[in-house]
PDB file of N, CA and C in Angstrom:
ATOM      1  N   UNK A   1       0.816  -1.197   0.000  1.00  0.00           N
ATOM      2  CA  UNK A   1       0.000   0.000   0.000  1.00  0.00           C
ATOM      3  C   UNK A   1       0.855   1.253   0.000  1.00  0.00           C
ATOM      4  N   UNK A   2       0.210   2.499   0.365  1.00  0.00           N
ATOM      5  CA  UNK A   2       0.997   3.692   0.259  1.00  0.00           C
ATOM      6  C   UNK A   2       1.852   3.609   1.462  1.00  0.00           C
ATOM      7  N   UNK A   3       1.855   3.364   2.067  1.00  0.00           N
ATOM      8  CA  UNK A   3       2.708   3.285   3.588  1.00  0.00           C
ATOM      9  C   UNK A   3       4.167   2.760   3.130  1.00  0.00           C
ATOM     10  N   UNK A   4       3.620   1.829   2.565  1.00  0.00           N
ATOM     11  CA  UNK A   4       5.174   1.018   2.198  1.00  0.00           C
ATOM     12  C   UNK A   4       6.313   1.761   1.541  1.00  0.00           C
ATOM     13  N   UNK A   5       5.538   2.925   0.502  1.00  0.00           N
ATOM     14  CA  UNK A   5       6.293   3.401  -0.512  1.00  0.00           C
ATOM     15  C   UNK A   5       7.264   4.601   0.040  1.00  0.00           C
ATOM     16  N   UNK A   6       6.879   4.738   1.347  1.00  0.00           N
ATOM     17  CA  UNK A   6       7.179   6.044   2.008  1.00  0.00           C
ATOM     18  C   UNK A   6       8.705   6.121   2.279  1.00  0.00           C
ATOM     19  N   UNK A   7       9.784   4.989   2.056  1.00  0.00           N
ATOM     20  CA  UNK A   7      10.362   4.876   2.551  1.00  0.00           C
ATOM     21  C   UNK A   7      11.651   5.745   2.535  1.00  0.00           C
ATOM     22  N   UNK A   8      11.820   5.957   0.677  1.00  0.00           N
ATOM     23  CA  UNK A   8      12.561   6.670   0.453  1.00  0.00           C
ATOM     24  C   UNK A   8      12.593   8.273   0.545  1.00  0.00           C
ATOM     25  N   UNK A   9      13.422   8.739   0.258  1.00  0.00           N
ATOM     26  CA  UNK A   9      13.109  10.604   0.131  1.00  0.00           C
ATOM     27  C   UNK A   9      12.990  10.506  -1.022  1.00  0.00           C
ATOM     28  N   UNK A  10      12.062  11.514  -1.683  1.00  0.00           N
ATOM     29  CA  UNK A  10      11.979  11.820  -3.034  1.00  0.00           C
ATOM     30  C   UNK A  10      12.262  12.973  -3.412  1.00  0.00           C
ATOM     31  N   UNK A  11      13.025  13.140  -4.556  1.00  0.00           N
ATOM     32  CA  UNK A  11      13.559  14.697  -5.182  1.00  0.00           C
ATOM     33  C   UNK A  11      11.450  15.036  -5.662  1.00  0.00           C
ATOM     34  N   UNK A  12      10.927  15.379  -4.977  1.00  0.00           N
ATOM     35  CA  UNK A  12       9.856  16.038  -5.485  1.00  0.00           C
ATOM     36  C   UNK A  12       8.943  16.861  -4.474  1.00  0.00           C
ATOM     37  N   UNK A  13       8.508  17.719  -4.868  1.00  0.00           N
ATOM     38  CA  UNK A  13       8.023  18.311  -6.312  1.00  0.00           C
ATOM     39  C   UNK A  13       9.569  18.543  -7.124  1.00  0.00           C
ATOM     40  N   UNK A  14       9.444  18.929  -8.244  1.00  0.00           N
ATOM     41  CA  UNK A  14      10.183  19.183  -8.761  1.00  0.00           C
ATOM     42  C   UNK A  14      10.717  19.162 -10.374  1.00  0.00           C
ATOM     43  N   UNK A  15      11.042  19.605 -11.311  1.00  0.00           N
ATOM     44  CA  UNK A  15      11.359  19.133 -12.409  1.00  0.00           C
ATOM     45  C   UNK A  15      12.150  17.782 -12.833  1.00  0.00           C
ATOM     46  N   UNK A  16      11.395  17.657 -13.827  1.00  0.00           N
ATOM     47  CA  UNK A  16      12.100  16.218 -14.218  1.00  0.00           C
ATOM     48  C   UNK A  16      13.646  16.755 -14.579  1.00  0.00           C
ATOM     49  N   UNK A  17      14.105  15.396 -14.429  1.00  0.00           N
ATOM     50  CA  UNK A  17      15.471  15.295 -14.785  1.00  0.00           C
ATOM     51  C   UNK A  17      16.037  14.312 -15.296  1.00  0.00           C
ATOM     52  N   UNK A  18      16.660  15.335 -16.485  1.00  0.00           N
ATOM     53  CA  UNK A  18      17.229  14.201 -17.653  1.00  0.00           C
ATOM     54  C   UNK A  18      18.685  13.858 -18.027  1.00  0.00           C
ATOM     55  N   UNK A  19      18.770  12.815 -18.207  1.00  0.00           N
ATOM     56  CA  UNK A  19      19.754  12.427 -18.760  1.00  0.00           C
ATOM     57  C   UNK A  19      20.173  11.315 -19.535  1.00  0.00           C
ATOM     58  N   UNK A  20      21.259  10.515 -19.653  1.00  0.00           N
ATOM     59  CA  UNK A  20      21.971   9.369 -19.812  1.00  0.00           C
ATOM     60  C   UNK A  20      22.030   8.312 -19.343  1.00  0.00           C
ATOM     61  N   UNK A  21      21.209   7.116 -19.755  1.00  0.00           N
ATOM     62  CA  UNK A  21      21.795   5.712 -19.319  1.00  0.00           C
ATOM     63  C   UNK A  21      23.135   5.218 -19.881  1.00  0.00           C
ATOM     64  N   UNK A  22      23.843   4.621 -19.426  1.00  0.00           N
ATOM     65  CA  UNK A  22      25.028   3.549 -20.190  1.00  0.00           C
ATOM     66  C   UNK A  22      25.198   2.268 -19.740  1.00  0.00           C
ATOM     67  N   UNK A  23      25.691   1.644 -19.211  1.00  0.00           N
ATOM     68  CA  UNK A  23      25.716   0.151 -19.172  1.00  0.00           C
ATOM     69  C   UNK A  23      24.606   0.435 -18.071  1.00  0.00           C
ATOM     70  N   UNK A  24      23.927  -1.209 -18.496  1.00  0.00           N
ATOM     71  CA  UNK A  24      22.555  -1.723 -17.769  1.00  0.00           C
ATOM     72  C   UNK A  24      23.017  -2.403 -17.158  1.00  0.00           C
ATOM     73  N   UNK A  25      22.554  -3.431 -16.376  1.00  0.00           N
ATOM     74  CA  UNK A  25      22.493  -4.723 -15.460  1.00  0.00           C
ATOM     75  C   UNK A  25      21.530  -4.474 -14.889  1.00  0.00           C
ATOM     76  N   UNK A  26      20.950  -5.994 -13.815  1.00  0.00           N
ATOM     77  CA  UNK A  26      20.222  -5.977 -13.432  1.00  0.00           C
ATOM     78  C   UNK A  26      20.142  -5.267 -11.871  1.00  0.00           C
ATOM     79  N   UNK A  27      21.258  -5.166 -11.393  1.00  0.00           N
ATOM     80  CA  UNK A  27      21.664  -4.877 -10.211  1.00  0.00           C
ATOM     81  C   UNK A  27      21.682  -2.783 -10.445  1.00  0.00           C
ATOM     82  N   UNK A  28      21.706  -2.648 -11.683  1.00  0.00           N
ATOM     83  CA  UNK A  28      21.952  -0.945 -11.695  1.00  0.00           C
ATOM     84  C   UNK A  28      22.455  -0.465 -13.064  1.00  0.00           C
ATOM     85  N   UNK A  29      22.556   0.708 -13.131  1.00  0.00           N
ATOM     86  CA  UNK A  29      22.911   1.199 -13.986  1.00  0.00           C
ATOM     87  C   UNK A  29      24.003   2.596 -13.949  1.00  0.00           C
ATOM     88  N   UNK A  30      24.242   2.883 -15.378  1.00  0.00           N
ATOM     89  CA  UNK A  30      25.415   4.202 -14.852  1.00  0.00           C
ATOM     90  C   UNK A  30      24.469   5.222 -15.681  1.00  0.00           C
ATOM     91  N   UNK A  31      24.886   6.459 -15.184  1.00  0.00           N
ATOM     92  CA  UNK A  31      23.826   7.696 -15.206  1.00  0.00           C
ATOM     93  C   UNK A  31      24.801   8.511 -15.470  1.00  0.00           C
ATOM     94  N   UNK A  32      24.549   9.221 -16.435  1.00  0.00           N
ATOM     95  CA  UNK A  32      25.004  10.617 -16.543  1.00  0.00           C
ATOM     96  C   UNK A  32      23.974  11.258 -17.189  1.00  0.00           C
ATOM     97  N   UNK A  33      24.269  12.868 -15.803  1.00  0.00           N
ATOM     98  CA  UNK A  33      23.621  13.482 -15.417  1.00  0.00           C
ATOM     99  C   UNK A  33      23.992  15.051 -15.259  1.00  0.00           C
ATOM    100  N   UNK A  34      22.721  16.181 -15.631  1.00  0.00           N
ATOM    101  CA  UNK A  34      23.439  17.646 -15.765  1.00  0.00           C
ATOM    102  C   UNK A  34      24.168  17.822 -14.206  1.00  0.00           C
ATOM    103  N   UNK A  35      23.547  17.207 -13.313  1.00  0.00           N
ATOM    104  CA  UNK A  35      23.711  18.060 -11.691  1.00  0.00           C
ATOM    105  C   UNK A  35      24.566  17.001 -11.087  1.00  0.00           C
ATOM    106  N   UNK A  36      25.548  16.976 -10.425  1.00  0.00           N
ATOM    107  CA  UNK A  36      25.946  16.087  -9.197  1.00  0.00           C
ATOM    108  C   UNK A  36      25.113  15.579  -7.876  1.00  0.00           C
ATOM    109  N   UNK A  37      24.496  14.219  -7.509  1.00  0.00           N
ATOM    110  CA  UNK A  37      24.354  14.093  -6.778  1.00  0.00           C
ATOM    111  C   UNK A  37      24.682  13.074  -5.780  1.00  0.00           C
ATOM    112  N   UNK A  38      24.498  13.382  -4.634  1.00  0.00           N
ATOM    113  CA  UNK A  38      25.508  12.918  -3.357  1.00  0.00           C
ATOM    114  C   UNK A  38      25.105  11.179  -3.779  1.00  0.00           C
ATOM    115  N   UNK A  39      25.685   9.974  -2.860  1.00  0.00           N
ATOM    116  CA  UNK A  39      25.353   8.813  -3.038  1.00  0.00           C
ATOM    117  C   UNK A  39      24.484   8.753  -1.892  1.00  0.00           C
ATOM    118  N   UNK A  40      23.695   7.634  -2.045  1.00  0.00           N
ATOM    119  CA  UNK A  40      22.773   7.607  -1.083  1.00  0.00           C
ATOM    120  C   UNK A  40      20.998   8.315  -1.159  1.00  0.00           C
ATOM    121  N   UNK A  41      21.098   9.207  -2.147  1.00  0.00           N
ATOM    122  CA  UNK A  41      20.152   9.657  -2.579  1.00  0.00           C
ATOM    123  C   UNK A  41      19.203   9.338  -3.549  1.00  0.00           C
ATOM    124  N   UNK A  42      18.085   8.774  -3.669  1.00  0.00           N
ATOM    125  CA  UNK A  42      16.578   7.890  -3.539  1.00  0.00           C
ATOM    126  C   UNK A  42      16.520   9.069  -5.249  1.00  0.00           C
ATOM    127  N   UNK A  43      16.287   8.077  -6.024  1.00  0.00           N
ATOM    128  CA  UNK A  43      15.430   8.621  -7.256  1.00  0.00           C
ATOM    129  C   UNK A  43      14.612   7.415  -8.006  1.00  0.00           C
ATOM    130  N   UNK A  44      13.934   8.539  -8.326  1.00  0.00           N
ATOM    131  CA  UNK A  44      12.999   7.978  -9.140  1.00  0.00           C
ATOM    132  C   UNK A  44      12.945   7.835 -10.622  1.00  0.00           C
ATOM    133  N   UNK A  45      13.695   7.297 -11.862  1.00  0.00           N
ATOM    134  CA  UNK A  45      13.656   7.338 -13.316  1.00  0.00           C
ATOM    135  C   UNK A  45      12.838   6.469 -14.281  1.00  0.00           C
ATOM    136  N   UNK A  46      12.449   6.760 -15.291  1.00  0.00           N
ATOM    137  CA  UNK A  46      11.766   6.063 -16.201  1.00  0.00           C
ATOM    138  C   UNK A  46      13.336   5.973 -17.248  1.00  0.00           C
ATOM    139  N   UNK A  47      13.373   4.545 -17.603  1.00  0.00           N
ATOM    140  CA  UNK A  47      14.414   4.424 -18.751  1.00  0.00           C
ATOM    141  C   UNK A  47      13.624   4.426 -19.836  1.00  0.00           C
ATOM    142  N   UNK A  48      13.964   5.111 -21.041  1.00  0.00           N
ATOM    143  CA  UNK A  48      13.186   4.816 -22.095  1.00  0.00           C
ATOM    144  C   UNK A  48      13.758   3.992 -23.013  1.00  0.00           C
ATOM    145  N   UNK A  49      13.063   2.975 -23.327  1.00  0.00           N
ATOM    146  CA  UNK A  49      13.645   1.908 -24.199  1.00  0.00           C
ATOM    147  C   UNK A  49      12.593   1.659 -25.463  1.00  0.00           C
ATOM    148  N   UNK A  50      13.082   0.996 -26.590  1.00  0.00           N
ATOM    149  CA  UNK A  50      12.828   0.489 -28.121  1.00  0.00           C
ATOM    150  C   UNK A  50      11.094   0.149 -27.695  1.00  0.00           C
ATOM    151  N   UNK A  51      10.999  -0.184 -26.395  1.00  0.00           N
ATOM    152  CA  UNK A  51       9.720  -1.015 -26.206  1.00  0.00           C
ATOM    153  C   UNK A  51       8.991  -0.171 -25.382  1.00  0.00           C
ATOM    154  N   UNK A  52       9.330   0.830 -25.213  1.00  0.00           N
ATOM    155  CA  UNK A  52       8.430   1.796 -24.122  1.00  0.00           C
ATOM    156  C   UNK A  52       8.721   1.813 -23.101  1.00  0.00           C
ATOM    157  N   UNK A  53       8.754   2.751 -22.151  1.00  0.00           N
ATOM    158  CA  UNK A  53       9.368   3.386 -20.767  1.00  0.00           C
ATOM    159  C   UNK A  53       9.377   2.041 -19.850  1.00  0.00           C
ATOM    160  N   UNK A  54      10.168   2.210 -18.948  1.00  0.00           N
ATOM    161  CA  UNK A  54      10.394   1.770 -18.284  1.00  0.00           C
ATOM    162  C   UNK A  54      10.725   2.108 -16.530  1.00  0.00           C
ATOM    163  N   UNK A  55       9.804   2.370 -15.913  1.00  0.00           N
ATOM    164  CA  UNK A  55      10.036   2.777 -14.380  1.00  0.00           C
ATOM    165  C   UNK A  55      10.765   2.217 -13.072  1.00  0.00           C
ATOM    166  N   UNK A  56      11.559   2.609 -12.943  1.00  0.00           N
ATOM    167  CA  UNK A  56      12.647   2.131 -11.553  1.00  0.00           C
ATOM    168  C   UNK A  56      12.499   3.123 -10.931  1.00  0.00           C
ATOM    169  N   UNK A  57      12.925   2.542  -8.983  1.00  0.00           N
ATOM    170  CA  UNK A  57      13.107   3.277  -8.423  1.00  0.00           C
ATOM    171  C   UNK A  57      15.490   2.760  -7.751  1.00  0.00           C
ATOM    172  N   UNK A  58      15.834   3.978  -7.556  1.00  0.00           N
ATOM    173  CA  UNK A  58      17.160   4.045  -7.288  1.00  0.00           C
ATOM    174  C   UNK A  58      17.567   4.624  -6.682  1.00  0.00           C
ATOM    175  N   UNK A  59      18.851   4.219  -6.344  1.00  0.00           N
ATOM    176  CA  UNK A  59      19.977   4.912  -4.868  1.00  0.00           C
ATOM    177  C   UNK A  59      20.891   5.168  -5.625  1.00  0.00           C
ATOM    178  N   UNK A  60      21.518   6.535  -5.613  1.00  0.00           N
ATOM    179  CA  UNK A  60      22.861   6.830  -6.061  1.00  0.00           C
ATOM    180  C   UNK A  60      24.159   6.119  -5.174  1.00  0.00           C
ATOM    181  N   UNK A  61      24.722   5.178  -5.698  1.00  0.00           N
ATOM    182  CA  UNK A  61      25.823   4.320  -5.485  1.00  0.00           C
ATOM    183  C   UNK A  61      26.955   5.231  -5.829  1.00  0.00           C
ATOM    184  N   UNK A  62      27.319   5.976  -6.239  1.00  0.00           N
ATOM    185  CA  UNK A  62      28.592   6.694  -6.984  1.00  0.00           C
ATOM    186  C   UNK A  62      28.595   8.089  -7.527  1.00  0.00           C
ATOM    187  N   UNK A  63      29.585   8.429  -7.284  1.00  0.00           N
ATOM    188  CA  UNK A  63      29.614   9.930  -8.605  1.00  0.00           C
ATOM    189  C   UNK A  63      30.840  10.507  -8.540  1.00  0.00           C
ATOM    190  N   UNK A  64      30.978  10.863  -9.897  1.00  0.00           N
ATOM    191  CA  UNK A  64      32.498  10.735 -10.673  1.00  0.00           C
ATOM    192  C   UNK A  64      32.833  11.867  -9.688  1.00  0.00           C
ATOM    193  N   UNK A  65      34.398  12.012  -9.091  1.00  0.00           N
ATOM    194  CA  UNK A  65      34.866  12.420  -8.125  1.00  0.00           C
ATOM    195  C   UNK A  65      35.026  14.040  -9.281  1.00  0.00           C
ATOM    196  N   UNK A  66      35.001  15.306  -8.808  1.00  0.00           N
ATOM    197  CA  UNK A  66      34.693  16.646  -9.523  1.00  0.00           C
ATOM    198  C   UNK A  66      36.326  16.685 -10.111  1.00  0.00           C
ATOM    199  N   UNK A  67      37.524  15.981  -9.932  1.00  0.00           N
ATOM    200  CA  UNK A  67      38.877  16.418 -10.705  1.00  0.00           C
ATOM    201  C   UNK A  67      38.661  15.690 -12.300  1.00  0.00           C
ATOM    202  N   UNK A  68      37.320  14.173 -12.513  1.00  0.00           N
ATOM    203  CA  UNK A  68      37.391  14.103 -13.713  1.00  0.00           C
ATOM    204  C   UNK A  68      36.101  14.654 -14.667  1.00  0.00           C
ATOM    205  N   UNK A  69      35.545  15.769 -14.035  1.00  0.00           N
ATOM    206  CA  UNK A  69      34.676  16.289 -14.844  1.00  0.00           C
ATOM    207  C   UNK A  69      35.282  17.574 -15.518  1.00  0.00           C
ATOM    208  N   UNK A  70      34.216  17.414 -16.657  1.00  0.00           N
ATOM    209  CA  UNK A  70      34.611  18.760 -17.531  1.00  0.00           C
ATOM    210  C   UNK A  70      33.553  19.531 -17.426  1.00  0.00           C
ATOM    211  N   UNK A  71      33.827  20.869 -17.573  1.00  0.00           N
ATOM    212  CA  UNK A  71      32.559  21.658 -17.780  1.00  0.00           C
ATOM    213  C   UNK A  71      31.495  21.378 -18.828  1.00  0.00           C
ATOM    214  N   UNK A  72      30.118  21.288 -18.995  1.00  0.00           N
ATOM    215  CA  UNK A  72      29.474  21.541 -20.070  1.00  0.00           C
ATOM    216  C   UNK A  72      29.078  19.321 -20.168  1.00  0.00           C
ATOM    217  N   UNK A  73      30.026  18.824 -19.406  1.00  0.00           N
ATOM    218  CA  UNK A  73      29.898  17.614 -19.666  1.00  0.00           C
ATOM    219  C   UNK A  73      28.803  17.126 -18.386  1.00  0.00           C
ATOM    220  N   UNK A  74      28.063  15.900 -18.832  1.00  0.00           N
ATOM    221  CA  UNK A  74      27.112  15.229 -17.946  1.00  0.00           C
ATOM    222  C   UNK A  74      28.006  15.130 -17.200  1.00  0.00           C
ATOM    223  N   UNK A  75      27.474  14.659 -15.771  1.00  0.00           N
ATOM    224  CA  UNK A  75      28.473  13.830 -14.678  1.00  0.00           C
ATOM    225  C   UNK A  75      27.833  12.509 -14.565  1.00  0.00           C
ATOM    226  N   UNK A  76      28.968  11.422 -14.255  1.00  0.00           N
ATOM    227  CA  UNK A  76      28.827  10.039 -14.248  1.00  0.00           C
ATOM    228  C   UNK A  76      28.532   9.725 -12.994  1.00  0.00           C
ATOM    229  N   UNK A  77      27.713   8.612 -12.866  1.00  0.00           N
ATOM    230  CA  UNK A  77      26.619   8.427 -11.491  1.00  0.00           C
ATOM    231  C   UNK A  77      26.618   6.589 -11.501  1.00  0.00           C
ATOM    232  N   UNK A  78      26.497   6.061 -10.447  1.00  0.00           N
ATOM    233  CA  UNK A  78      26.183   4.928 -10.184  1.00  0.00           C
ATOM    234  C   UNK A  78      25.047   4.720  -9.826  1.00  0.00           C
ATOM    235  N   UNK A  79      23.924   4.244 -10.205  1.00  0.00           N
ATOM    236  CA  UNK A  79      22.879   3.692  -9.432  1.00  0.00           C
ATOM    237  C   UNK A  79      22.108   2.551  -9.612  1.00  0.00           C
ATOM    238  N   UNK A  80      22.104   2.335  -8.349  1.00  0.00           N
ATOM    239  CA  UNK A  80      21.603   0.728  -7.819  1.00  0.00           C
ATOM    240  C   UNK A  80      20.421   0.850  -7.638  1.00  0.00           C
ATOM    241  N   UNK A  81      19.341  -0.081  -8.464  1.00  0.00           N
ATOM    242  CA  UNK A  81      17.883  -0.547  -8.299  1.00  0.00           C
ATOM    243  C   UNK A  81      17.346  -0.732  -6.756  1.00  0.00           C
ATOM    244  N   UNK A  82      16.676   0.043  -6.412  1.00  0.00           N
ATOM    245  CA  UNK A  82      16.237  -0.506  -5.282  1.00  0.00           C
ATOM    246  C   UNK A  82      14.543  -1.153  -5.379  1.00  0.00           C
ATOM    247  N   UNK A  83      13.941  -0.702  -6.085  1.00  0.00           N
ATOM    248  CA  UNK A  83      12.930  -1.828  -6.834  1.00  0.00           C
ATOM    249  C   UNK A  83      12.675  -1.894  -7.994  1.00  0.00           C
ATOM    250  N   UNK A  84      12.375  -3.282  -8.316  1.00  0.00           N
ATOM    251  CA  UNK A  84      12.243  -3.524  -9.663  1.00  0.00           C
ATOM    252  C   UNK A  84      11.167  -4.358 -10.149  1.00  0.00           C
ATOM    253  N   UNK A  85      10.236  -4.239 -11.040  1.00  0.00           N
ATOM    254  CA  UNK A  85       9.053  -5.223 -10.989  1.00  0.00           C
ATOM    255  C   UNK A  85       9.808  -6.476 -11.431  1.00  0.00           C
ATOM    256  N   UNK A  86       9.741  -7.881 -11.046  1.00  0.00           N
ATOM    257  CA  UNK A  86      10.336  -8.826 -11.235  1.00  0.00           C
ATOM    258  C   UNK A  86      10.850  -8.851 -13.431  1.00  0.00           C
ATOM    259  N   UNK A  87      10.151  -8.514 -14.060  1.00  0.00           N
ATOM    260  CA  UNK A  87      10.263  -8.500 -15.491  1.00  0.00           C
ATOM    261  C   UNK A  87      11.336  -7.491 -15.790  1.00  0.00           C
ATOM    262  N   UNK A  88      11.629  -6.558 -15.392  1.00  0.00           N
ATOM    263  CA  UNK A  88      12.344  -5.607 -15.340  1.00  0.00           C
ATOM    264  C   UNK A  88      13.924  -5.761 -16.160  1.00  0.00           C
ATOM    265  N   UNK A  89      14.516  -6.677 -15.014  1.00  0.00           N
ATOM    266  CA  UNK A  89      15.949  -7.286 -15.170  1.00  0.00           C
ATOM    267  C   UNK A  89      15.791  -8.009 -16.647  1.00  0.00           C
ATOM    268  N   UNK A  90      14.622  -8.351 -16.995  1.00  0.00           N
ATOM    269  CA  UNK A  90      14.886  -9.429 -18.480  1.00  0.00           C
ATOM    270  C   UNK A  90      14.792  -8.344 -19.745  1.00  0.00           C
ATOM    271  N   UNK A  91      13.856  -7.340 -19.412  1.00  0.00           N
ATOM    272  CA  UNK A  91      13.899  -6.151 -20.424  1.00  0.00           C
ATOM    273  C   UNK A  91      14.740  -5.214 -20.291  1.00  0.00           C
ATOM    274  N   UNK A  92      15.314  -4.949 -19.359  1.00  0.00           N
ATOM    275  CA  UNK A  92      16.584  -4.298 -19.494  1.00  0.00           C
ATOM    276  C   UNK A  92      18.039  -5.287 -19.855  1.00  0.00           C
ATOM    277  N   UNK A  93      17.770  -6.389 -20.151  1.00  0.00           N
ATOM    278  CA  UNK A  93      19.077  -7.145 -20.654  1.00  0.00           C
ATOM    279  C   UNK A  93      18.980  -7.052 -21.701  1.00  0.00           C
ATOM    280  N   UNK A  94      17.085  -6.793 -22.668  1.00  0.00           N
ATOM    281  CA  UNK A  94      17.604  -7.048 -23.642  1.00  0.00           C
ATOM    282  C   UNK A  94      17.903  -5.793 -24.178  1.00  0.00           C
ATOM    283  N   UNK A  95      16.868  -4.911 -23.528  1.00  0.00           N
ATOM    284  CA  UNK A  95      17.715  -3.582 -24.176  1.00  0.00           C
ATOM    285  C   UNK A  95      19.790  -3.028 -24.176  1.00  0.00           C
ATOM    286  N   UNK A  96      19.882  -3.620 -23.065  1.00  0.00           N
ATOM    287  CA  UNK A  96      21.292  -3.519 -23.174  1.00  0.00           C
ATOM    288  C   UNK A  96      22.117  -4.450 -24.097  1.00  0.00           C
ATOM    289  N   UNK A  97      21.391  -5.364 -24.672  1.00  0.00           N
ATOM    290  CA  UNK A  97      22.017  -6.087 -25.919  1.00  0.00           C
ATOM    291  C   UNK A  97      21.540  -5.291 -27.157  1.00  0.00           C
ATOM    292  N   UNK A  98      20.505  -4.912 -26.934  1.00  0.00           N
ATOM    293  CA  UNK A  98      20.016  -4.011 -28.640  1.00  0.00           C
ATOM    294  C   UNK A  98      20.941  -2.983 -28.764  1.00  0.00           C
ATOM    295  N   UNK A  99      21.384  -1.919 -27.661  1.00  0.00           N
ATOM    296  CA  UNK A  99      21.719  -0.890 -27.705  1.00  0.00           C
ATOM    297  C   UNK A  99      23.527  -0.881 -27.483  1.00  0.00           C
ATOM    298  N   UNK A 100      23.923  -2.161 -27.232  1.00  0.00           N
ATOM    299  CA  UNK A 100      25.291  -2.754 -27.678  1.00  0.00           C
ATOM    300  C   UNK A 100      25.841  -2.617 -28.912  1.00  0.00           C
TER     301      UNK A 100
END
C-alpha cells in the first residue's frame, strides 16, 4: 500500500530530470547526469527503451569524483535498483544487448 512506498526521500516536487543511461544490469545502472548528486540519494527514473518506458526506483551508489569532470559535460553516477518489478531485469538485458 501507500505506507510502504514512504520509505525513500523523493527529489519532489520538482522538475524532471534528464539524462543518460550507459551500461545496464540488473543490479543498476550508470547515469550521466546535468547536476551532481551525493550517493545515497533515492530517485525515481523512467528508462526509455525500443519497447516503451520503463520505471525504476534508485539509490545513487557513486559519482564521478569533480577532478574528472569537464565543464558543459554530464556527470557520471552509479545507481543501484532498489525496486524492480520482477520482469524488469529481463527487459533491461535485452535492451542492453540491442543498444550494444
Amino acid at each position: 500500500g501507500p505506507a510502504s512506498r514512504g520509505r525513500h526521500l523523493r527529489r519532489r516536487p520538482g522538475p524532471p530530470l534528464y539524462g543518460r543511461t550507459g551500461d545496464i544490469s540488473c543490479g543498476g545502472l550508470s547515469l550521466r547526469l546535468l547536476h551532481a548528486f551525493p550517493p545515497g540519494m533515492a530517485l525515481e527514473i523512467t528508462i526509455h527503451t525500443p519497447k516503451g518506458p520503463i520505471p525504476a526506483e534508485g539509490m545513487i551508489a557513486w559519482v564521478a569524483p569533480p577532478e574528472t569532470r569537464r565543464p558543459g559535460e554530464l556527470i557520471q553516477h552509479g545507481l543501484r535498483f532498489t525496486t524492480l518489478d520482477w520482469s524488469t531485469p529481463l527487459s533491461l538485458g535485452l535492451v542492453a544487448a540491442e543498444s550494444g
